[in-house]
Protein backbone atom coordinates (compact mmCIF):
# COMPACT_ATOMS: atom_id res chain seq x y z
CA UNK A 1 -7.77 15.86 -32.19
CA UNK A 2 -8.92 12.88 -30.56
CA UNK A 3 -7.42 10.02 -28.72
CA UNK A 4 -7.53 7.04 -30.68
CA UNK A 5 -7.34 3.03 -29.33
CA UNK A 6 -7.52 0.98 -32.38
CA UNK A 7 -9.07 -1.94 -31.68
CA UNK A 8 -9.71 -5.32 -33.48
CA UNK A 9 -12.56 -6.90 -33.94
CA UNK A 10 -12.72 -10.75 -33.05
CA UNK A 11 -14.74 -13.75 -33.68
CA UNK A 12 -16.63 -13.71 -30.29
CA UNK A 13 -17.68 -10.01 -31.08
CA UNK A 14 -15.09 -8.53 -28.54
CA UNK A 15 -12.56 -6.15 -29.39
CA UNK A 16 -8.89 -5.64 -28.40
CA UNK A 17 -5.14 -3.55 -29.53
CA UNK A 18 -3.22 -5.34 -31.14
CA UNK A 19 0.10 -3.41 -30.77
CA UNK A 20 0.27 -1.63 -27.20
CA UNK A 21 0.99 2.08 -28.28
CA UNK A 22 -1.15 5.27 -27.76
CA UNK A 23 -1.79 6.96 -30.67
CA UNK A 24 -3.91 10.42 -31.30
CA UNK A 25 -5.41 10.91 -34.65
CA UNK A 26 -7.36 13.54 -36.27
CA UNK A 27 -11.18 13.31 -36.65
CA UNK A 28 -10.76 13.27 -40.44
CA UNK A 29 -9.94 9.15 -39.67
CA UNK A 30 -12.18 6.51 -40.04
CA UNK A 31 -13.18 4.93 -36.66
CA UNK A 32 -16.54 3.04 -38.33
CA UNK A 33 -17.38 -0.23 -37.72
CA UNK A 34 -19.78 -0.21 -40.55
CA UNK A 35 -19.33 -3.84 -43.04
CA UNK A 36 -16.77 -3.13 -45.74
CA UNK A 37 -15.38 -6.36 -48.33
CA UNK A 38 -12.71 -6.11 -50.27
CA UNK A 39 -11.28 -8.83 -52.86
CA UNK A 40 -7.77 -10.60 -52.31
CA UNK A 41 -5.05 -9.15 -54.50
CA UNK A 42 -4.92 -13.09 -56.18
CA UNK A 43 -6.42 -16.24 -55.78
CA UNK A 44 -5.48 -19.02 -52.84
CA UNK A 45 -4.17 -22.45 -53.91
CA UNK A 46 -5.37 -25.23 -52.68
CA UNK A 47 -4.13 -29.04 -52.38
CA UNK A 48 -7.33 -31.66 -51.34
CA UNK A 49 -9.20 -28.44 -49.84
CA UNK A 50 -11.76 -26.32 -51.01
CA UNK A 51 -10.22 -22.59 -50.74
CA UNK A 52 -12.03 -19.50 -49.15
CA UNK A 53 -13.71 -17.40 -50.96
CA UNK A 54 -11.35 -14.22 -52.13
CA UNK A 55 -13.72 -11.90 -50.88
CA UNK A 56 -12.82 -10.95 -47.19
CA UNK A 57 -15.16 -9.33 -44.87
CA UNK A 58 -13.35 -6.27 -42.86
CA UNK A 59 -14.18 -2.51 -41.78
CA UNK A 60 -12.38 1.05 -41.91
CA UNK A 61 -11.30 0.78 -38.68
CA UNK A 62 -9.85 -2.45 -39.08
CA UNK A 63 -7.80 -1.30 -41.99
CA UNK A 64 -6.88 1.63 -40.31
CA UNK A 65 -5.52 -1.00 -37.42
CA UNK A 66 -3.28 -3.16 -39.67
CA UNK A 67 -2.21 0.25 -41.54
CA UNK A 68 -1.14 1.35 -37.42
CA UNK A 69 0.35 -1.74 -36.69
CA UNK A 70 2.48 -2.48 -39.48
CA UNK A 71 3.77 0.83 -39.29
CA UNK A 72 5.05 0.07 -35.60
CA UNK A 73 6.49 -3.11 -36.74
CA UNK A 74 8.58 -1.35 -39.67
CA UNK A 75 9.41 1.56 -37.56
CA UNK A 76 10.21 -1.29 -34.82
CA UNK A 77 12.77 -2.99 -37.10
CA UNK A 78 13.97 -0.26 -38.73
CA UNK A 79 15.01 1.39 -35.30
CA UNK A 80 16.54 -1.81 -34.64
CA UNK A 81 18.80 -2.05 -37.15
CA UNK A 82 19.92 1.29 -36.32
CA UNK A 83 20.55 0.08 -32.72
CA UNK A 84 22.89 -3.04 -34.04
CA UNK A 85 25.15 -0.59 -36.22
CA UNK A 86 25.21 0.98 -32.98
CA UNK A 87 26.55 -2.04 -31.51
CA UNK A 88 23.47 -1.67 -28.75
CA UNK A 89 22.31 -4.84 -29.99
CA UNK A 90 25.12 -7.56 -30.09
CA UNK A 91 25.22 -11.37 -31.59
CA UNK A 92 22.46 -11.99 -34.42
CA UNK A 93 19.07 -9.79 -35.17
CA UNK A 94 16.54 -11.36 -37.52
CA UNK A 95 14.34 -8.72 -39.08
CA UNK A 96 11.06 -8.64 -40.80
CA UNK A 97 10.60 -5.97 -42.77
CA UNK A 98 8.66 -6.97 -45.76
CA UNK A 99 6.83 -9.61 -44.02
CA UNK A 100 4.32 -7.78 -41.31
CA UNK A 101 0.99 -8.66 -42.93
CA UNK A 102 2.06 -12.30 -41.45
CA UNK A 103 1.95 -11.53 -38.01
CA UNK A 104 -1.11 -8.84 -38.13
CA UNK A 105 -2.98 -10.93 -40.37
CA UNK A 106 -2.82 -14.08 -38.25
CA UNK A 107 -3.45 -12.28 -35.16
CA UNK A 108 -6.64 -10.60 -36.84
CA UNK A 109 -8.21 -14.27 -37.12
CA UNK A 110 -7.12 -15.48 -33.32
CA UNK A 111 -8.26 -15.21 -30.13
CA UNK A 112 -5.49 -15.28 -27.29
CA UNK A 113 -6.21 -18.28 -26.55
CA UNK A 114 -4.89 -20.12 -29.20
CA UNK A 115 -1.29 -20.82 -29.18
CA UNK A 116 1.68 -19.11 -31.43
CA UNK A 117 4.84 -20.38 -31.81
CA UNK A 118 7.93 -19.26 -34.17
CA UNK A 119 11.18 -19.45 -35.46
CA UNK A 120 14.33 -16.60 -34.84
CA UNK A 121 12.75 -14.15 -36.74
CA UNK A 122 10.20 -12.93 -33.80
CA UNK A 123 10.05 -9.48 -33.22
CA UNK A 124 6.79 -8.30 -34.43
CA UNK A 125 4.72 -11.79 -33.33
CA UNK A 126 5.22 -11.06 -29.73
CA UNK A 127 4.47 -7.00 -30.82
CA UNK A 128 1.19 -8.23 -32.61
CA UNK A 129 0.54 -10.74 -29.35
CA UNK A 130 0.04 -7.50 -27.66
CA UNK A 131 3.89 -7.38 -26.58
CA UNK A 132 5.25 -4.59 -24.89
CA UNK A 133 7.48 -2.45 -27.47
CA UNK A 134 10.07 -1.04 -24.53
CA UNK A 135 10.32 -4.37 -23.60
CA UNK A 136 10.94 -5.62 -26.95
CA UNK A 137 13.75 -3.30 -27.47
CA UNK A 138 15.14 -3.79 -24.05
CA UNK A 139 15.38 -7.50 -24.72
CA UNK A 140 17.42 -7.05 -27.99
CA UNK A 141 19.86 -4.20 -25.86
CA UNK A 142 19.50 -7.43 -23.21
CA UNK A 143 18.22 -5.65 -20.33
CA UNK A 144 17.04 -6.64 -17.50
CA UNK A 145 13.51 -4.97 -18.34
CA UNK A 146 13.14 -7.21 -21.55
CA UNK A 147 10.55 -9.68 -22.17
CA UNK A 148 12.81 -12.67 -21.48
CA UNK A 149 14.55 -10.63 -19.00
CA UNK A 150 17.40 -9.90 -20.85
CA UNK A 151 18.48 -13.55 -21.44
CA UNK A 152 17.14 -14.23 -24.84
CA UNK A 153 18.16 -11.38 -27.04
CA UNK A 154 16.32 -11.48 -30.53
CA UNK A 155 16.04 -14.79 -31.25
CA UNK A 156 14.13 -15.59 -27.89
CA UNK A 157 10.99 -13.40 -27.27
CA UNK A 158 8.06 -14.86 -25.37
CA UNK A 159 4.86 -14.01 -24.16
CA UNK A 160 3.30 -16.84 -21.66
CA UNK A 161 -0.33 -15.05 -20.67
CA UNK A 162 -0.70 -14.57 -24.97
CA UNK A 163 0.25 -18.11 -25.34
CA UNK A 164 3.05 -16.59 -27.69
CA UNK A 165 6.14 -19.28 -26.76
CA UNK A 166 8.70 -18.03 -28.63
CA UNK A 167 10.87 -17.36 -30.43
CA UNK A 168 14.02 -20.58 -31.15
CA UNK A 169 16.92 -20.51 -32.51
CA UNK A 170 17.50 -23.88 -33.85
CA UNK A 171 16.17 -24.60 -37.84
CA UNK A 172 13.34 -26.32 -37.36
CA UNK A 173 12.86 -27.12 -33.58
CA UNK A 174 9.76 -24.94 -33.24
CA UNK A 175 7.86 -27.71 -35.36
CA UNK A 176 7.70 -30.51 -33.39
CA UNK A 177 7.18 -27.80 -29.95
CA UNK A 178 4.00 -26.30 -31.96
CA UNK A 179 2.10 -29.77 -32.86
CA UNK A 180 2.96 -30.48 -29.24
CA UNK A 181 0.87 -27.35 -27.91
CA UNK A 182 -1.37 -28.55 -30.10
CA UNK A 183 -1.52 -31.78 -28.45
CA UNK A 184 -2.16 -29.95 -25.09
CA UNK A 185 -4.93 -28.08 -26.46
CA UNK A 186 -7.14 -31.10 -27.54
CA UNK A 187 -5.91 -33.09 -24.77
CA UNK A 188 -7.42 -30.13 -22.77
CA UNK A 189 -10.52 -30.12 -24.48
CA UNK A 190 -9.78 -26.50 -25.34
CA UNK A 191 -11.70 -24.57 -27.96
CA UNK A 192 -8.44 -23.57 -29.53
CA UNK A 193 -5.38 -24.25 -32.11
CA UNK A 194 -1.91 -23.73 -32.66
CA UNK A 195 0.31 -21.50 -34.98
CA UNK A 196 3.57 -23.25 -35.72
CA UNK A 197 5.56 -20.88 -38.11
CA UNK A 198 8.50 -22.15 -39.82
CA UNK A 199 10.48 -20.78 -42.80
CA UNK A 200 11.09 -22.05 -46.41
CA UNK A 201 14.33 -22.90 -45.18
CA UNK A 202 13.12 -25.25 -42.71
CA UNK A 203 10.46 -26.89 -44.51
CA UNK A 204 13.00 -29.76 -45.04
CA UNK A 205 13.65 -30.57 -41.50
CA UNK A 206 12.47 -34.42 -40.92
CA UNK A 207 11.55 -33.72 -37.96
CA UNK A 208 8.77 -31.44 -39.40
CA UNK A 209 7.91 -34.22 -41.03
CA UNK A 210 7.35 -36.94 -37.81
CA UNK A 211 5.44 -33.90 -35.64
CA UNK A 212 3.04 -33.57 -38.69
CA UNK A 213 2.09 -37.24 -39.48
CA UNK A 214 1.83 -37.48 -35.58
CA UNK A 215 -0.47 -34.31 -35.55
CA UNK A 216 -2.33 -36.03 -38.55
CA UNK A 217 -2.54 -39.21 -36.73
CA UNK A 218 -4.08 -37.70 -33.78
CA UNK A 219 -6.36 -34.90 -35.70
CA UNK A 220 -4.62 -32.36 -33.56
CA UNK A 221 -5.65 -28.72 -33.83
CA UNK A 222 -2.00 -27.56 -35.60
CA UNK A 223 -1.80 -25.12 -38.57
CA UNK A 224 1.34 -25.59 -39.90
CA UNK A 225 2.51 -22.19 -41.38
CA UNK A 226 5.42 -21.43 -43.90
CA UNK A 227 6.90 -18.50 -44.32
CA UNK A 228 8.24 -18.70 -47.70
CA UNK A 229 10.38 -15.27 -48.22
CA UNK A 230 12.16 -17.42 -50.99
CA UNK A 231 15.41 -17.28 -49.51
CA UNK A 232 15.89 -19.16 -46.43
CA UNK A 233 19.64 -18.79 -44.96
CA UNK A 234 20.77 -16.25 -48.18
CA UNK A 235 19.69 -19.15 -50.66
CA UNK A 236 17.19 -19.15 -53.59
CA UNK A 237 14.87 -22.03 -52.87
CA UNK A 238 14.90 -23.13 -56.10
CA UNK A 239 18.48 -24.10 -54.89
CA UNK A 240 17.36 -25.90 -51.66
CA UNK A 241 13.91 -27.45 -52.32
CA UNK A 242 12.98 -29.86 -55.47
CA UNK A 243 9.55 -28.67 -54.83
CA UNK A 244 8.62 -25.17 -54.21
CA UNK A 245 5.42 -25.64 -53.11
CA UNK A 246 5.41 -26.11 -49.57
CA UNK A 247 1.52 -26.01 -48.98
CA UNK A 248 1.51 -29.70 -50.88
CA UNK A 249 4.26 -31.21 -48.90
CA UNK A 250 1.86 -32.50 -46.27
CA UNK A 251 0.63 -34.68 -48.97
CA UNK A 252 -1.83 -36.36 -46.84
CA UNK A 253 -2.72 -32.78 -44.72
CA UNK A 254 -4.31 -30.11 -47.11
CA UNK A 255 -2.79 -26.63 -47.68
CA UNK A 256 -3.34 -23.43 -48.82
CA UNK A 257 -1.11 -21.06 -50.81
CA UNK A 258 -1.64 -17.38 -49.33
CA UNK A 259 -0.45 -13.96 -50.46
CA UNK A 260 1.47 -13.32 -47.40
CA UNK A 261 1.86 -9.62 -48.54
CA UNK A 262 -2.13 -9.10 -48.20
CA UNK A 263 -3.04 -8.79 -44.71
CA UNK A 264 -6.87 -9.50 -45.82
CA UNK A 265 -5.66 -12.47 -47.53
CA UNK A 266 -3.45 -13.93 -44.29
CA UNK A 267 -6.68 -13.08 -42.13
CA UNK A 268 -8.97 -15.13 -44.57
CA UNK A 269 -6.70 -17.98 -44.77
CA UNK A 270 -6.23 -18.09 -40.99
CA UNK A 271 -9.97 -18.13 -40.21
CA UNK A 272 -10.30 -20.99 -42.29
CA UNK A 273 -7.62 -22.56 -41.38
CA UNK A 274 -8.89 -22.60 -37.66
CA UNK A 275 -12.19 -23.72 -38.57
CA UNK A 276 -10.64 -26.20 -40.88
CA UNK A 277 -8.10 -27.97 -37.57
CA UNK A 278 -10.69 -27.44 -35.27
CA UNK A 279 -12.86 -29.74 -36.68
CA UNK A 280 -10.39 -31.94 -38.99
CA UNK A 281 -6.76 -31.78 -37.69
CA UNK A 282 -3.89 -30.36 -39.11
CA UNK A 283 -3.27 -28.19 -42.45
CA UNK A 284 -0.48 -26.31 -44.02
CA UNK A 285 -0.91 -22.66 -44.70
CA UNK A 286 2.17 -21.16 -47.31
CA UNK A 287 2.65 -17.09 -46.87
CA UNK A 288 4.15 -15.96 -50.29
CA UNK A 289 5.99 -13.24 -48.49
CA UNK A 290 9.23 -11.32 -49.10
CA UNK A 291 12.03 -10.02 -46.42
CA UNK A 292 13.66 -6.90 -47.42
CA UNK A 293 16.68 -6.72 -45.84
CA UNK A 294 19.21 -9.52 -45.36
CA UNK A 295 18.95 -13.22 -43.02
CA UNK A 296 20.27 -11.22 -40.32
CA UNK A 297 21.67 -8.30 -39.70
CA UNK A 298 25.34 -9.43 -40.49
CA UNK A 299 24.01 -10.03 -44.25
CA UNK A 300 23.75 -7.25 -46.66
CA UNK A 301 21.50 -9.03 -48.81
CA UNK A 302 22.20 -8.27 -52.38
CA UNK A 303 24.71 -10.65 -53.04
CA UNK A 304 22.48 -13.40 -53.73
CA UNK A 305 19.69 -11.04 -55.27
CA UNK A 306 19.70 -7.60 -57.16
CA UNK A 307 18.64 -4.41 -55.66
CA UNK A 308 15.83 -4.46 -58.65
CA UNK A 309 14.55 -7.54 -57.12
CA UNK A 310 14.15 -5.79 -53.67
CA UNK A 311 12.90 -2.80 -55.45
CA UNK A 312 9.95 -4.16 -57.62
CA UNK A 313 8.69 -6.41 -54.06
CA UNK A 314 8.82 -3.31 -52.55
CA UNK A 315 6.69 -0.99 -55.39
CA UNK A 316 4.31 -3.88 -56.29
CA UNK A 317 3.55 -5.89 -53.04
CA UNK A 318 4.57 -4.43 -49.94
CA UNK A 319 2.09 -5.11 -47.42
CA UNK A 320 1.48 -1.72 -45.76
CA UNK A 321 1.22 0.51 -49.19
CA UNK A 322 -1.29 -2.07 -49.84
CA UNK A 323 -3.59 -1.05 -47.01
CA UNK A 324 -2.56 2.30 -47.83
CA UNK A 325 -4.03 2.44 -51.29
CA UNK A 326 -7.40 0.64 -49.41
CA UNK A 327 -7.81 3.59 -47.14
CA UNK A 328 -7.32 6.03 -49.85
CA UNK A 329 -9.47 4.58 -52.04
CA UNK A 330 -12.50 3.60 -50.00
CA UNK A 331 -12.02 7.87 -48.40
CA UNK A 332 -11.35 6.26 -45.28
CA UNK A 333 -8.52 8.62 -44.64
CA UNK A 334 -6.54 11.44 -46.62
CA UNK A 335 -2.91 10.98 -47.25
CA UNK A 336 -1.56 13.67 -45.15
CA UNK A 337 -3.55 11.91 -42.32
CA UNK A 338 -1.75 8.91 -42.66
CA UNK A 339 1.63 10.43 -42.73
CA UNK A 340 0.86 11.72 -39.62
CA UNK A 341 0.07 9.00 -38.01
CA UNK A 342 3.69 7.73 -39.08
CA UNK A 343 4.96 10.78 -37.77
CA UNK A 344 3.43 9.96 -34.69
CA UNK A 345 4.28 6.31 -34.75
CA UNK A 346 7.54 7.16 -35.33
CA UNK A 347 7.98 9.37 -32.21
CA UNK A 348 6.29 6.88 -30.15
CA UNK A 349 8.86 4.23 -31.03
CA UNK A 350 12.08 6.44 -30.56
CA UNK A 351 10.84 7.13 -27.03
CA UNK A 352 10.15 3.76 -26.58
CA UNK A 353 13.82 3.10 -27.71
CA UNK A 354 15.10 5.96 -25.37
CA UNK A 355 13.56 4.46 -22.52
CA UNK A 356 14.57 0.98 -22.89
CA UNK A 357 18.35 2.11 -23.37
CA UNK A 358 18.21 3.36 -19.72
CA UNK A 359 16.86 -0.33 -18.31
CA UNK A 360 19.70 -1.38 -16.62
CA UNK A 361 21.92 -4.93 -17.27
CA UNK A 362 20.68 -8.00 -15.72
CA UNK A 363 22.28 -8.31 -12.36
CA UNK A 364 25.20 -11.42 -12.12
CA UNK A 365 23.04 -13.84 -9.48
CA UNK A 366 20.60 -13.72 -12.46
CA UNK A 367 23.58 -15.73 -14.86
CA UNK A 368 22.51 -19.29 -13.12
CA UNK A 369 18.74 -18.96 -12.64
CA UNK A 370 16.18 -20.02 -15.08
CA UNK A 371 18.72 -22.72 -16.05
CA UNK A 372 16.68 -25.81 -14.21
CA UNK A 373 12.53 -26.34 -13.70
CA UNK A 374 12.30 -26.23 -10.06
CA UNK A 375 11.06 -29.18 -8.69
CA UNK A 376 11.84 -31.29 -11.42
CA UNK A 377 15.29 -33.10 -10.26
CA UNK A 378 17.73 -30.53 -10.39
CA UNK A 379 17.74 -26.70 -9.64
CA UNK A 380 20.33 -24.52 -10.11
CA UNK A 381 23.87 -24.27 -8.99
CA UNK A 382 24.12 -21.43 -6.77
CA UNK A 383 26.37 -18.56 -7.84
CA UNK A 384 29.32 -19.51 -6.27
CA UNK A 385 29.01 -22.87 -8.49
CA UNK A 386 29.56 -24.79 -4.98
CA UNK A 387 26.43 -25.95 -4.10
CA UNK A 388 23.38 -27.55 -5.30
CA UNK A 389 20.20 -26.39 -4.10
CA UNK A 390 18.60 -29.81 -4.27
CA UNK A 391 18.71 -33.02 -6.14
CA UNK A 392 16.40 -36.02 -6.47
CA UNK A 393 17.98 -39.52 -6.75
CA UNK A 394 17.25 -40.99 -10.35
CA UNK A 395 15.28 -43.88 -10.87
């Protein structure tokens, strides 16, 4: 046995983990760097673009990295639904099962430098931004160890020093808050872009609509992305949207329809999206992608869809049997390997749970800070709600 980092390879040649977890593997597992290209499962669509090729560079151990790292994200979100029938986890949970080659994909094309922002449905961004995973489940029990210190609970995970900002709860908001990192980063002259996720069901927000003719306007370095999982808020959107295809709604911005369930695919797509803002401004990237279980937690999830529906995603397109059937076909790996390694993961993520169950509450002076920006006005209230730390006059 040997201890095993799995590392990604970047554009710049470096290398980093993508999800922080130890892992020991047998030698029988591919750790080569060696060139390896495989074909995307179907073909991109493209409105006024020229799509990528299908054929997407990669290597064994890169495979065997998004086979590790989805794994932790369905273990992750498995563990925490277990947690809310527990009643650990209180008020609303978005999961993601079904939808992990978004997050791994994406983060296989970035650097941490460029910018990632999301809707409520977080959990596995801030894992793939390198987030911690105690942390993670500490801030859904809301601890005072969690990544937003407790405060946030599911719908609000951030990561400053990965430029991950969250994470919000409102339909929609995230849109106008990503083409305005955006703005930052070429107002900064930075060699970077931004990642504003949004889902199918808020794809007709207006104000998605003003933040991208702005981001147009200004050639801004924003990549729009849609998560369509087809059902927004437990609604088929063929019942919400007149048009379905959410890559041409930019009309004036191209897009690019992606196989959200092939991690090679997202990775493709994002490089040349990048490339594509960097140089030209804003464009729309669709991820044909599929949640398993309900909107949230609180919805079972088969009363607006049949259990065959779920099923047939799940034997046909689901993102880590994908990369399974890679590895076993190219001999990267041999089947009982890879169980162990979800054995392994799977361990890993229970202690990870144990641990962050004994992170004690936040502690009540916490209730009233973080409220106010200091130095911007108005800070906080002090506990007793008497006093007022400091005020500037208006005007």
């Amino acid at each position: 046995m040997v201890a095993w980092t799995v590392l990604r390879h970047l554009g710049a040649g470096t290398a980093r983990r993508v999800v922080a977890l130890p892992l020991t593997l047998s030698r029988g597992v591919s750790d080569s760097a060696e060139p390896l290209t495989v074909e995307t499962s179907v073909p991109y669509k493209a409105h006024i673009v020229e799509p990528p090729a299908r054929e997407v560079a990669t290597t064994p151990r890169e495979l065997v990295a998004f086979f590790r790292d989805m794994s932790v994200m369905r273990r992750f979100e498995n563990a925490a639904d277990s947690l809310y029938e527990a009643k650990l986890i209180r008020g609303f949970c978005h999961l993601y099962v079904g939808q992990e080659a978004v997050a791994v994909g994406m983060e296989a094309a970035t650097t941490r430098a460029d910018a990632i922002i999301t809707a409520y449905r977080d959990h596995c961004t801030y894992l793939a931004r390198g987030g911690d995973i105690v942390a993670a489940f500490a801030e859904l029990m809301g601890r005072r160890d969690g990544c937003s210190g407790g405060k946030g609970g599911s719908m609000h995970f951030f990561k400053k020093d990965a430029n991950f900002y969250g994470g919000h709860s409102i339909v929609g908001a995230q849109g106008p808050l990503g083409c305005g990192l955006a703005f930052a980063q070429r107002y900064r002259k930075e060699d970077a872009v931004t990642f504003d996720l949004y889902g199918d069901g808020a794809a007709n927000q207006g104000q998605l609509f003003e933040a991208l003719n702005m981001a147009a306007l200004w050639k801004l370095p924003a990549i729009l992305v849609c998560e369509n999982n087809h059902y927004a808020m437990c609604t088929a959107g063929w019942r919400a949207s007149k048009s379905q295809d959410y890559y041409k709604r930019g009309d004036y911005v191209p897009g690019l329809k992606v196989d959200g369930m092939d991690v090679l695919a997202v990775k493709q797509a994002c490089k040349f999206a990048k490339k594509h803002a960097l140089e030209n401004g804003p464009i729309i990237l669709e991820m044909d992608t599929y949640r398993y279980n309900g909107h949230c937690t609180l919805d079972p999830g088969n009363t607006y869809r049949t259990s065959d529906e779920i099923a047939g995603i799940r034997q046909e397109r689901d993102p880590i049997e994908r990369v399974r059937k890679l590895i076993l076909t190219h001999d990267l790996s041999t089947s009982q390997e890879l169980k162990d390694m979800e054995k392994e993961i799977r361990k890993q993520v229970d202690a990870a749970t144990a641990k962050a169950k004994e992170s004690p509450m936040p502690d009540a002076s916490e209730l009233f800070t973080d409220v106010y920006v200091n130095d911007c006005g108005l800070e906080s209230f002090g506990v007793d709600r008497k006093k007022v730390t400091s005020v500037l006059p208006l005007g």
